[in-house]
Protein backbone atom coordinates (compact mmCIF):
# COMPACT_ATOMS: atom_id res chain seq x y z
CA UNK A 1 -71.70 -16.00 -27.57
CA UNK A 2 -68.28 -16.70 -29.39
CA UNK A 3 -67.96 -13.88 -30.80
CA UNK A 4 -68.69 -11.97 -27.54
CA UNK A 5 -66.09 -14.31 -25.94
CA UNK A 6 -63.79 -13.52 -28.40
CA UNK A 7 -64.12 -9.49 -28.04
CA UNK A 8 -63.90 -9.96 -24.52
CA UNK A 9 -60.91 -12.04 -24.31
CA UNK A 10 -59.36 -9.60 -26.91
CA UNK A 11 -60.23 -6.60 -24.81
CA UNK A 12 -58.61 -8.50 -21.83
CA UNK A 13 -55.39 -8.99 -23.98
CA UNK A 14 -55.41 -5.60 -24.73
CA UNK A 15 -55.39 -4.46 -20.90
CA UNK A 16 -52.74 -6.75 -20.40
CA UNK A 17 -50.42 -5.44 -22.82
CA UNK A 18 -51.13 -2.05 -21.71
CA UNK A 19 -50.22 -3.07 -18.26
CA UNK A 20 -46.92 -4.67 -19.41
CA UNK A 21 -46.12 -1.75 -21.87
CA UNK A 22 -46.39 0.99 -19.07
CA UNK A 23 -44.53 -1.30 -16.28
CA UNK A 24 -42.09 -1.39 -18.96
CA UNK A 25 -41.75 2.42 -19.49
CA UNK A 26 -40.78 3.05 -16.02
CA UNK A 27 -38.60 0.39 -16.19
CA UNK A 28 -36.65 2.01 -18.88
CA UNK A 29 -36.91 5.31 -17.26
CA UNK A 30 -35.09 3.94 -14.22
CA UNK A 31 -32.67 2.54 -16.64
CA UNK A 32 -32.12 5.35 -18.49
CA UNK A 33 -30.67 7.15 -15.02
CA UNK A 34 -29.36 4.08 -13.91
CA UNK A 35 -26.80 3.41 -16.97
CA UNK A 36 -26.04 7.14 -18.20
CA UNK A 37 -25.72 8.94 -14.56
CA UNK A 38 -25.26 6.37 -12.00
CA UNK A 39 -28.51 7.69 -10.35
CA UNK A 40 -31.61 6.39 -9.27
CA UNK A 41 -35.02 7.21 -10.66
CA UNK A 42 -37.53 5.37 -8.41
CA UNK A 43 -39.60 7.67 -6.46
CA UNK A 44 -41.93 4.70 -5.49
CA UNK A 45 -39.16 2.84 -4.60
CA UNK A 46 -40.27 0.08 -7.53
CA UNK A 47 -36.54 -0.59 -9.17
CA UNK A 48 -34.30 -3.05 -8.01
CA UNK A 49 -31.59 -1.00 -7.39
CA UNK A 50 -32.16 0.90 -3.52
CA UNK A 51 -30.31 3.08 -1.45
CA UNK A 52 -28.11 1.08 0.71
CA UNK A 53 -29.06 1.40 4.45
CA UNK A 54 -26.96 3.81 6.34
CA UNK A 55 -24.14 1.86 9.05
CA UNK A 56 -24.68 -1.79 7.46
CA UNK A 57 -22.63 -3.80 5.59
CA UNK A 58 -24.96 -5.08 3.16
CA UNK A 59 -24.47 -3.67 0.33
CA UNK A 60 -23.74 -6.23 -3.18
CA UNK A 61 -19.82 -7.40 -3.78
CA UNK A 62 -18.49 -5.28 -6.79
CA UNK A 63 -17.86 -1.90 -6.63
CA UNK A 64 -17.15 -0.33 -3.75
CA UNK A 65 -14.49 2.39 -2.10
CA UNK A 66 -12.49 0.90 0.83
CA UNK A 67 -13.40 1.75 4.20
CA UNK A 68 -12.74 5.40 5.45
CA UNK A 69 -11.16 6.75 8.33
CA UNK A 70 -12.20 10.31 9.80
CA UNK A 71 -9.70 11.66 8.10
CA UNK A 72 -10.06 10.23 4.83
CA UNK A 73 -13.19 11.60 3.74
CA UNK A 74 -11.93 14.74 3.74
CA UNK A 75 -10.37 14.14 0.51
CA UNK A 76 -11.86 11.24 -0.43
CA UNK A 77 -15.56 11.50 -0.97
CA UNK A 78 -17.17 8.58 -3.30
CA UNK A 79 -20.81 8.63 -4.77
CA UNK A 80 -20.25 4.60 -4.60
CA UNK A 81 -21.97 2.86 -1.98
CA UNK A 82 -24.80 4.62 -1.84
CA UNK A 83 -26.94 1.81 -3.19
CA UNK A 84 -27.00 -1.90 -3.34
CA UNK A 85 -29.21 -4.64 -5.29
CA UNK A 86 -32.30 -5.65 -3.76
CA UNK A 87 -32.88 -9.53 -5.53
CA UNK A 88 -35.94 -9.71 -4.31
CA UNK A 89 -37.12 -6.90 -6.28
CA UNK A 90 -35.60 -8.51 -9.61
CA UNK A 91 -38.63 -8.61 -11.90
CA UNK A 92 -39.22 -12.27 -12.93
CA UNK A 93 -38.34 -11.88 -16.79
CA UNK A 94 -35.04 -10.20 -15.73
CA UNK A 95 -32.57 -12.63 -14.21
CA UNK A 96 -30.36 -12.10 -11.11
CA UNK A 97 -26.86 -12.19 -13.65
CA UNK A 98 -28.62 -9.82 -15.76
CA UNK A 99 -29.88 -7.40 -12.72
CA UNK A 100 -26.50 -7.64 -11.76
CA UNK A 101 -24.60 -6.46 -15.05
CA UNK A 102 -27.17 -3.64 -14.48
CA UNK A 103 -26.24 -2.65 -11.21
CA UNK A 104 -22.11 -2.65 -12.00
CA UNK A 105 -22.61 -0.67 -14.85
CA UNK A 106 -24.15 1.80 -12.57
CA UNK A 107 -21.43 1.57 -10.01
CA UNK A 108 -18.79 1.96 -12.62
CA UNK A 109 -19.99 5.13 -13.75
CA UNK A 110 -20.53 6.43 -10.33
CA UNK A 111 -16.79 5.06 -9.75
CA UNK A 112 -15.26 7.19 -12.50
CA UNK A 113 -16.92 10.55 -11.57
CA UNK A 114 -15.38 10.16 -8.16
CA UNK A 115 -12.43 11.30 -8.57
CA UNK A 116 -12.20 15.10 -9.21
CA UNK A 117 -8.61 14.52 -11.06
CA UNK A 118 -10.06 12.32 -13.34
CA UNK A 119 -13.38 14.35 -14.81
CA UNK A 120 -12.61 12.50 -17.98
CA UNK A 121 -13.52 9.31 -16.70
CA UNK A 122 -17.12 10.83 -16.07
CA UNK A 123 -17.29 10.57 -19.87
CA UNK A 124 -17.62 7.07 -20.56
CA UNK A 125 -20.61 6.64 -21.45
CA UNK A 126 -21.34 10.30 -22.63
CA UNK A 127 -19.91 9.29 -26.51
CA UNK A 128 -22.54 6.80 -26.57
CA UNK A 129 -25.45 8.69 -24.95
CA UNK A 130 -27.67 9.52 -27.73
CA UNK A 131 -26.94 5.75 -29.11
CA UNK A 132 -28.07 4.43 -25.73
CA UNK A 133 -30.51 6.36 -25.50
CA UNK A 134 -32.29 5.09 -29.17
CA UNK A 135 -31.37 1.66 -28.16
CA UNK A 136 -33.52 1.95 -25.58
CA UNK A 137 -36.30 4.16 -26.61
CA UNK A 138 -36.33 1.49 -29.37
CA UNK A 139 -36.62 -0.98 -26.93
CA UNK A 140 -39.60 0.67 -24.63
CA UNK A 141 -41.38 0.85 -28.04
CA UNK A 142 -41.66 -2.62 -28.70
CA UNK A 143 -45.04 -3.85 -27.60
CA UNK A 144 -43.44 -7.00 -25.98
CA UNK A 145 -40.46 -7.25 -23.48
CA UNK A 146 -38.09 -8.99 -25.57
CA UNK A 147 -35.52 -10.43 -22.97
CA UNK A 148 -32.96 -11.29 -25.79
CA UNK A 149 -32.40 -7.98 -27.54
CA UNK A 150 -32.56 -6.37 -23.81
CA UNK A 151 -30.01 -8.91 -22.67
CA UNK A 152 -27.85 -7.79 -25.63
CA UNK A 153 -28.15 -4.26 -24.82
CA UNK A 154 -26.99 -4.33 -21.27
CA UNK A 155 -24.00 -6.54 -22.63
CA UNK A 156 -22.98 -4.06 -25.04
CA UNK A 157 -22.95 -1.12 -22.22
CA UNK A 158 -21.65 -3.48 -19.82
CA UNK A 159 -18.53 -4.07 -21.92
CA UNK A 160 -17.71 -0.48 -22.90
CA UNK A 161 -17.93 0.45 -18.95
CA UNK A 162 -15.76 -3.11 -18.15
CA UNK A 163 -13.44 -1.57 -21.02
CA UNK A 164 -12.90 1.68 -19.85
CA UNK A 165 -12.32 0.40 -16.19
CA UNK A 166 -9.54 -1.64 -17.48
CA UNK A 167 -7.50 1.16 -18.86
CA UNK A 168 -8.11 3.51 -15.97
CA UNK A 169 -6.67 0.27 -13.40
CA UNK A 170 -4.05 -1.25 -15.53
CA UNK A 171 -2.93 1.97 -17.07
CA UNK A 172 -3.61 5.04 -15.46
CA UNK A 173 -3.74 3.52 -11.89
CA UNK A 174 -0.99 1.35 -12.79
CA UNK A 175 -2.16 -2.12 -11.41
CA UNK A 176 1.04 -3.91 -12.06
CA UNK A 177 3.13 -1.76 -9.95
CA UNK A 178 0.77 -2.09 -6.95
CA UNK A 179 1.13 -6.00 -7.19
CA UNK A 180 4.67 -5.75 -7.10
CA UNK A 181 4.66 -3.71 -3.86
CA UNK A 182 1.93 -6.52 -2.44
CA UNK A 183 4.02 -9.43 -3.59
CA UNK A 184 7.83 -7.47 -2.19
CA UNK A 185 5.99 -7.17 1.16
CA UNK A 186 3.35 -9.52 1.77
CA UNK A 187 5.31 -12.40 -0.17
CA UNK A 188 8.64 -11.53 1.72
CA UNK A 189 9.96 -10.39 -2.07
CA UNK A 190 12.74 -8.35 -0.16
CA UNK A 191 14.39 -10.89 1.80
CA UNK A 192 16.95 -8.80 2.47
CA UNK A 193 14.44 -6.47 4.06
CA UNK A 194 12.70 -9.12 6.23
CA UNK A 195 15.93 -10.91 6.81
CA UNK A 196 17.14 -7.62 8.43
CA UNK A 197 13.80 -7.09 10.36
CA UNK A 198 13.22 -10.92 12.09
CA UNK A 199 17.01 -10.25 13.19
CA UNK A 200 15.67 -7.11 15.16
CA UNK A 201 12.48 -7.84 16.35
CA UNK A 202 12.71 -11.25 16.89
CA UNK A 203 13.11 -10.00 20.47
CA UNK A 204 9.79 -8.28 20.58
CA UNK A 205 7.95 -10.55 19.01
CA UNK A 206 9.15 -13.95 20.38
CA UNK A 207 6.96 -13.77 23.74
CA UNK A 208 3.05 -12.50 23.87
CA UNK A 209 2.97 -8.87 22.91
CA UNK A 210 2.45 -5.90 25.62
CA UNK A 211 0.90 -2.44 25.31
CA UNK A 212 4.79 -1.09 23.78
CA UNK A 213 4.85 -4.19 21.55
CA UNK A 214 3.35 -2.50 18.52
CA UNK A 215 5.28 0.88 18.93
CA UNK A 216 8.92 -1.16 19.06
CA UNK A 217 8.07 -3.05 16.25
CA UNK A 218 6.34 -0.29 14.00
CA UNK A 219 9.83 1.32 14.80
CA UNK A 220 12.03 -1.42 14.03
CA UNK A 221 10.38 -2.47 10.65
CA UNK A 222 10.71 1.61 9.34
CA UNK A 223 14.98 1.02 10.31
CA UNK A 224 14.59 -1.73 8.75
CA UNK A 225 12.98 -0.15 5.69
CA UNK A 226 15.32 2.71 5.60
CA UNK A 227 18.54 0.76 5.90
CA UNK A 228 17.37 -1.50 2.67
CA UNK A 229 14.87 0.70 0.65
CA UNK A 230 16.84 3.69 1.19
CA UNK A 231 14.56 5.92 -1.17
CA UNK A 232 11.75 4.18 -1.32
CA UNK A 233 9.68 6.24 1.25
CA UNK A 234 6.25 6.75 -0.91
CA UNK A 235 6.28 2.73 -0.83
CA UNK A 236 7.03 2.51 2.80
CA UNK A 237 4.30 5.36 4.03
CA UNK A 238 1.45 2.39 2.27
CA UNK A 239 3.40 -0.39 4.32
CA UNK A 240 2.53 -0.52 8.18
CA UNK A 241 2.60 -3.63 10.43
CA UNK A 242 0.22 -4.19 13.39
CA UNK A 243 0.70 -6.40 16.07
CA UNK A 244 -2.67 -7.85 16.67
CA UNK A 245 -3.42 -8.37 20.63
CA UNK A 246 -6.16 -11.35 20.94
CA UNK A 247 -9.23 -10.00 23.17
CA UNK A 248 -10.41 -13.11 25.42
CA UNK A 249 -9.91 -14.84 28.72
CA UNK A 250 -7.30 -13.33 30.29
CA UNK A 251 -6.44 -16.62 31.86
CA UNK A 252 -5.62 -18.51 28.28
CA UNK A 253 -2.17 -18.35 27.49
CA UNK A 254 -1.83 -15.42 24.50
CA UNK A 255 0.19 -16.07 21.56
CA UNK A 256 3.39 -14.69 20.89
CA UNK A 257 3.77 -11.50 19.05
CA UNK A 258 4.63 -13.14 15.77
CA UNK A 259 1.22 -15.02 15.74
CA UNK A 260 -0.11 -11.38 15.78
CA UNK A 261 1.81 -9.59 13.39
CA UNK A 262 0.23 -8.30 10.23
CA UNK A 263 0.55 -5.61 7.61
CA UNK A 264 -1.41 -2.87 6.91
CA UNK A 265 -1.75 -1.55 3.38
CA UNK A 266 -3.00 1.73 2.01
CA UNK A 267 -4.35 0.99 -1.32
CA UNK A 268 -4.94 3.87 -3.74
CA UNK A 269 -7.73 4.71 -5.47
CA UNK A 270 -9.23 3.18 -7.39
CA UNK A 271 -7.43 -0.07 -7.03
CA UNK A 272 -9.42 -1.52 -4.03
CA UNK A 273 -11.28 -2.87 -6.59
CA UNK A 274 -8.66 -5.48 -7.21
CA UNK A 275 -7.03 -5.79 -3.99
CA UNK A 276 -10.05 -5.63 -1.24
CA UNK A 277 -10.32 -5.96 1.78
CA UNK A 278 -10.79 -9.70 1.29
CA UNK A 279 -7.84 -10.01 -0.83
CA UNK A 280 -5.68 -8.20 2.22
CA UNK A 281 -7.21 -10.93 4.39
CA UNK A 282 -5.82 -13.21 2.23
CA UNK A 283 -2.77 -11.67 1.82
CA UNK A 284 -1.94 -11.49 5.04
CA UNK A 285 -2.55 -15.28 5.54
CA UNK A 286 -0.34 -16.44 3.09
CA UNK A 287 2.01 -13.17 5.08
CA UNK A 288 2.25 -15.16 8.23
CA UNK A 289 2.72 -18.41 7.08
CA UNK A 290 5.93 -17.22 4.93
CA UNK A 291 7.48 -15.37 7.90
CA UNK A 292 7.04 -18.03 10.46
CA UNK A 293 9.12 -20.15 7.57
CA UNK A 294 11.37 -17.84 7.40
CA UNK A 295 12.11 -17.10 11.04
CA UNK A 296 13.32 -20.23 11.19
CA UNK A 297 15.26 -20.62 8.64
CA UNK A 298 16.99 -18.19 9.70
CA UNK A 299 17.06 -19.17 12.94
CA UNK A 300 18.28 -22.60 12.07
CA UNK A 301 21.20 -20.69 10.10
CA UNK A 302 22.42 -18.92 13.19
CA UNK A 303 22.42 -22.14 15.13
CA UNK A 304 24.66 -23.27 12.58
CA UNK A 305 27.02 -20.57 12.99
CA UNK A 306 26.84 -20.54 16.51
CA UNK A 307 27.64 -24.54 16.71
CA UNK A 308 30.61 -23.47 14.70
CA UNK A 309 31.54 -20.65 17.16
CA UNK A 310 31.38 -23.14 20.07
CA UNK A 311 33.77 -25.54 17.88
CA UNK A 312 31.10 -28.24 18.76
CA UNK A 313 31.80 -31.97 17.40
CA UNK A 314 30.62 -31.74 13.79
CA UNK A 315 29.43 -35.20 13.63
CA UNK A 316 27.49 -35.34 17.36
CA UNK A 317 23.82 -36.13 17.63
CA UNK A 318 22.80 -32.38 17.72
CA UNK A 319 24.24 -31.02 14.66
CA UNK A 320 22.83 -34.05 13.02
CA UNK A 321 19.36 -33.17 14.18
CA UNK A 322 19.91 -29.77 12.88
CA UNK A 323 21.21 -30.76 9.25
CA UNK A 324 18.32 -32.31 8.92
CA UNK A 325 16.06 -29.27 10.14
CA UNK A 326 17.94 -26.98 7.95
CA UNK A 327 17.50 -29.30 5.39
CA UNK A 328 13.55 -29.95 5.40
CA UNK A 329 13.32 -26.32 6.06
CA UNK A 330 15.55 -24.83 3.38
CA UNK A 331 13.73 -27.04 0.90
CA UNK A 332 10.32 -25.69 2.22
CA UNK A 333 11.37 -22.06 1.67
CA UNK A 334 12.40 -22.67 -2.10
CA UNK A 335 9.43 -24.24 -2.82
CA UNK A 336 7.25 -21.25 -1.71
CA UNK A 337 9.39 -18.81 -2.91
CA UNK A 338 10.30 -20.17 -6.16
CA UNK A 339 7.93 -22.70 -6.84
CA UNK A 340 5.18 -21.97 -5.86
CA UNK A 341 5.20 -17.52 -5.48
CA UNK A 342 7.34 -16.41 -8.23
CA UNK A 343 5.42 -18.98 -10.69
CA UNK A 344 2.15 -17.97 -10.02
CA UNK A 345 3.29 -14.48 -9.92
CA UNK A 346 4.71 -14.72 -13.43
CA UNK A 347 1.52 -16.49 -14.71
CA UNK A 348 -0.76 -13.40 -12.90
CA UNK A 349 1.54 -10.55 -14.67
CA UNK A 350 0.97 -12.55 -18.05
CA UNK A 351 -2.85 -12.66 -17.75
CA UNK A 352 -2.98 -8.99 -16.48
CA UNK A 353 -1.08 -8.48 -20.37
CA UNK A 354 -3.61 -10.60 -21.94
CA UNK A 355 -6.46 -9.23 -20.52
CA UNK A 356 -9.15 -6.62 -21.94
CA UNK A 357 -11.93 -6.38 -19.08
CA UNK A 358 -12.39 -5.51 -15.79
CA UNK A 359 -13.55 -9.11 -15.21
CA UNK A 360 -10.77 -10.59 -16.45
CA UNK A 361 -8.39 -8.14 -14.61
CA UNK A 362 -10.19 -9.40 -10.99
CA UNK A 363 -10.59 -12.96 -12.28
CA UNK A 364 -6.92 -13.50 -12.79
CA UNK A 365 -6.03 -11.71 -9.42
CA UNK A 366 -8.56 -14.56 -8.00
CA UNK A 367 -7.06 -17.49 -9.50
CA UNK A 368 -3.78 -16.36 -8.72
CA UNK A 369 -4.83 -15.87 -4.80
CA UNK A 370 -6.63 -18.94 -4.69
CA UNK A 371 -3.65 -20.85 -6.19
CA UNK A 372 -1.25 -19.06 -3.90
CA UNK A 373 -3.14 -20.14 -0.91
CA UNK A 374 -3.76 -23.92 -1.87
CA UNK A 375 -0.01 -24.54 -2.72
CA UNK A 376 1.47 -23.05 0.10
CA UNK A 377 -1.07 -25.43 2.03
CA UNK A 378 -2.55 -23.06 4.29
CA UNK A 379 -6.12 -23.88 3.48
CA UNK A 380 -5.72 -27.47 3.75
CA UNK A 381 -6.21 -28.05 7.70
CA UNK A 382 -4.17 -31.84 7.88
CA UNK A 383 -1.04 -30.43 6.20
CA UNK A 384 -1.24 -26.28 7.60
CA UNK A 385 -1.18 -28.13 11.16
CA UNK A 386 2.05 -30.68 10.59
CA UNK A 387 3.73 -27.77 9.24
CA UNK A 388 3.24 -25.74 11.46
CA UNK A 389 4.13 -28.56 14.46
CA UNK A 390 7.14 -29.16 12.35
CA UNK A 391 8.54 -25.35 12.49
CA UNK A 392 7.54 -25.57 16.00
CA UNK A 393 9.72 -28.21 17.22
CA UNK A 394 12.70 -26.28 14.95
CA UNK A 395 11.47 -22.99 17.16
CA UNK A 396 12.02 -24.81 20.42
CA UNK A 397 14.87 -26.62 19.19
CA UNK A 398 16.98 -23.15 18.60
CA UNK A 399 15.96 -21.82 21.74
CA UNK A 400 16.95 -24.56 23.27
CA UNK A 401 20.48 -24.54 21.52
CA UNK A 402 21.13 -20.82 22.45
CA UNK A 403 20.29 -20.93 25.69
CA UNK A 404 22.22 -24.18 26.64
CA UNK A 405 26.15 -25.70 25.92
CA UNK A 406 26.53 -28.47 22.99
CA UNK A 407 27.45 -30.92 26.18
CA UNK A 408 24.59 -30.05 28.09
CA UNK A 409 22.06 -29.85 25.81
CA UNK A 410 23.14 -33.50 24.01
CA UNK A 411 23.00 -35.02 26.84
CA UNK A 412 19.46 -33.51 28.26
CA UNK A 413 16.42 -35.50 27.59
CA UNK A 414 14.85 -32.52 25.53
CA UNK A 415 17.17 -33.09 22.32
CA UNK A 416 15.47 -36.71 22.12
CA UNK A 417 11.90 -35.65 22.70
CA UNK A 418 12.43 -32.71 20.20
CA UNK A 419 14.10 -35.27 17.75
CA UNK A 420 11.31 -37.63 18.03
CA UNK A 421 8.47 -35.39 17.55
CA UNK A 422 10.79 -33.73 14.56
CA UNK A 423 11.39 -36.87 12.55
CA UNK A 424 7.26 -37.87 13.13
CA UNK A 425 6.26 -34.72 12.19
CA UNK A 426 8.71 -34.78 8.66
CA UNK A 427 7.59 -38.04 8.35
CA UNK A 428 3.72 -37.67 8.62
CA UNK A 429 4.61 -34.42 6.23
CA UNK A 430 6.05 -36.35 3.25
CA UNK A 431 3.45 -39.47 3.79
CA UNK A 432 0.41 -36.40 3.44
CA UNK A 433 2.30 -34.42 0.05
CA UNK A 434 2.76 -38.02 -1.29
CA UNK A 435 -0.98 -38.26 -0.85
CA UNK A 436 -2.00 -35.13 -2.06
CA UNK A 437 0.25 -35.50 -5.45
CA UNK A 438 -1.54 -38.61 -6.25
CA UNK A 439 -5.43 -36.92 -5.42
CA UNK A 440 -4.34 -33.51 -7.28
CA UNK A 441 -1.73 -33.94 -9.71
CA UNK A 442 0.71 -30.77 -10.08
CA UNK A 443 4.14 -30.19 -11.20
CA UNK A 444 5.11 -28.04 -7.82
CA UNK A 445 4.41 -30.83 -5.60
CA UNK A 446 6.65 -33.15 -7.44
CA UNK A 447 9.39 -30.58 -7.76
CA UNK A 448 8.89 -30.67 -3.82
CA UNK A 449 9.26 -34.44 -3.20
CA UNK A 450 11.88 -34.86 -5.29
CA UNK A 451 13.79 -32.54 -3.56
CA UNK A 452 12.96 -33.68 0.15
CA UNK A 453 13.37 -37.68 -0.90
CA UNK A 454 16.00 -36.70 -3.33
CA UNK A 455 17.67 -40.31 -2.22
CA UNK A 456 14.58 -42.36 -1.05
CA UNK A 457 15.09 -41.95 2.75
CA UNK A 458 11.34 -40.37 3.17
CA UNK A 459 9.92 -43.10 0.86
CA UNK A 460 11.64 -45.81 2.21
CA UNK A 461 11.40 -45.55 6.22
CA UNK A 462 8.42 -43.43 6.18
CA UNK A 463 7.11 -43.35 9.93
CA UNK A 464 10.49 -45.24 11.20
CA UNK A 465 12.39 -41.90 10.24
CA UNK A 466 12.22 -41.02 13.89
CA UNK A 467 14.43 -43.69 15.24
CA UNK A 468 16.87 -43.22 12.72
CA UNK A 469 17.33 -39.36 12.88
């Protein structure tokens, strides 16, 4: 009886490791396609790696071509995005990180044998084939799955494709230069150029945008570009801005244009990979923010020119109010331009330099958008909102300026109900930095209190600054 038990359980072991070893075999054989060619070997649909359905945006984050217009695919025609990552389908001695080192390398190859210019890039793995291909017939030999070795394996491939994708974007494609025309645009870089183009479409874009609104101010911003670039016209054709009109209840009040306004970037193969379509959405976050800032600083400027023009009384209660506008303001604007912008963008250009992977290429372009957006504030809801009260009450307080004498306007009730919500708003500003600084400790928010309570008035009246102002 023993022994019999002990045949039979043999026998059974036996079956079992036959099972495993051809399960195995076909998994290699999709592999095989998979990692060399970028194609799929599963004619009963058994890998983990499908076709991606037609018209839905499922398909796995990585690698993927940007959206295409009718007329892009003309020249532009990608093998990527033809498949996704089904997790589901993961076998359970594979993990999902490993399934997914699988399925870039895959997408990587496809990536480089898209673009006819670049056949050499087809060849990435083709140096290595025949070792590859012994690693893994070496592999499908083994009568166990060993889930180590295999992990090491798909490492080793994983780099030289990660590798090779880091020359073709930070050398060939020339990543660095690409950032610099995101960061001259999207950052306000130029100010010259932006300084020039608030000046002329302020007058568009102040009230809630029409049909013609987008037209005037596509027109405007290429002057504007022509007058200041001058040459730069292979820069300007990837630079469009949009003027964004809400869809909704017609009976809500729309926002003006510049709530709306946006730019629209062309981004060159194969650098989408870096700057995505999420990283534009970012981009253009961080876009609006800056110019609203800007607007009115330099709104607050012409005021000052203006009160000058006028020969207004340079010690009455409205050019007080508006020193200390221009003075919040101005110290806002160096602190995301200089503090906060050129920093991080100096930090970015020195981990691009360090770097030796793909991964590390989009990790650094992450950090540096995350820490972009959390020290200009405009993911943090309590501080995004007084700011944007604050520049607000500047907005209305310009208007209100140009469209009125000194005499009359000083002696309106407005100027106090501006000056009141003004000095609240500062106040309720410096009282939420203060708190931040001591949750989240950071050298740029410092640099920014110090400046704004250079001499203790912020610290010392606090909420009272409005009945001092």
């Amino acid at each position: 009886m023993v022994v019999t038990s002990w045949i039979s359980s043999k026998a059974s072991c036996s079956g079992v490791e036959r099972i495993t070893l051809s399960r195995t075999k076909v998994l290699y054989k999709q592999l095989l396609a998979w990692l060399l060619q970028g194609n799929l070997f599963d004619p009963y649909e058994e890998f983990f790696i499908v076709p991606a359905q037609p018209g839905r945006g499922h398909t796995t984050p990585g690698l993927h071509p940007p959206s295409m217009t009718q007329e892009d695919t003309s020249t532009f025609k990608s093998k990527a995005k033809r498949y996704r990552l089904k997790a589901e389908m993961v076998p359970g001695h594979i993990s999902l990180k490993l399934a997914e080192k699988i399925f870039f390398i895959g997408e990587s190859i496809q990536l480089f044998e898209t673009d006819r210019k670049l056949e050499v890039q087809g060849s990435v793995l083709r140096e290595r084939e025949t070792e590859v291909y012994e690693k893994l017939a070496a592999l499908r030999d083994l009568r166990e799955f060993r889930v180590v070795e295999f992990e090491r394996f798909v490492d080793s491939v994983r780099e030289t494709a990660s590798r090779h994708l880091h020359s073709l974007l930070l050398e060939r494609a020339d990543l660095k230069e690409e950032l610099w025309i995101a960061r001259n645009f999207f950052f306000l870089g130029r100010g010259e150029l932006f300084h020039t183009f608030i000046s002329s479409a302020d007058g568009y874009l102040e009230q809630a945008p029409s049909a013609t609104t987008q037209h005037d101010v596509r027109q405007t911003f290429s002057a504007a570009c022509r007058s200041i670039l001058q040459d730069d016209e292979k820069i300007t054709k990837k630079i469009k801005v949009n003027v964004v009109i809400p869809n909704g209840d017609e009976s809500k009040v729309k926002p003006i244009g510049w709530k709306c306004l946006t730019l629209q970037y062309s981004v060159p193969w194969p650098l989408h990979l870096i700057l995505s379509e999420k990283s534009l959405e970012d981009y253009n976050r961080v876009f609006q923010f800056l110019i609203t800032v800007k607007r009115t600083q330099l709104l607050l400027h012409k005021m000052w020119a203006l009160q000058k023009w006028r020969k207004a009384e340079s010690f009455s209660f409205v050019s007080q109010l508006r020193t200390h506008m221009m003075f919040v303001v101005d110290n806002l604007q160096q602190y995301f331009m200089a503090d906060v912008l050129e920093t991080q963008f100096s930090v970015l250009l020195k981990k691009l330099d360090q770097s030796t992977n793909f991964e590390e290429l989009r990790q650094a372009h992450d950090i540096f958008l995350t820490a972009v957006s959390t020290q200009t504030f405009i993911d943090n809801n309590a501080v995004a909102q007084c700011l944007n009260e604050l520049l607000s009450v500047c907005l209305q307080f310009c208007r209100a300026i140009e469209s009125n004498s000194e005499q009359s306007f000083s002696s309106s009730k407005a100027v106090s109900s501006l000056a009141l919500i003004f000095s609240r708003q500062s106040g309720l500003l410096f009282q939420l930095l203060t708190s931040l600084r001591n949750h989240h400790s950071g050298s740029h928010l410092t640099q920014l209190l110090l400046r704004i309570d250079f001499n203790r008035f912020f610290s010392t009246h606090g909420h009272e600054v409005a009945s001092i102002v």
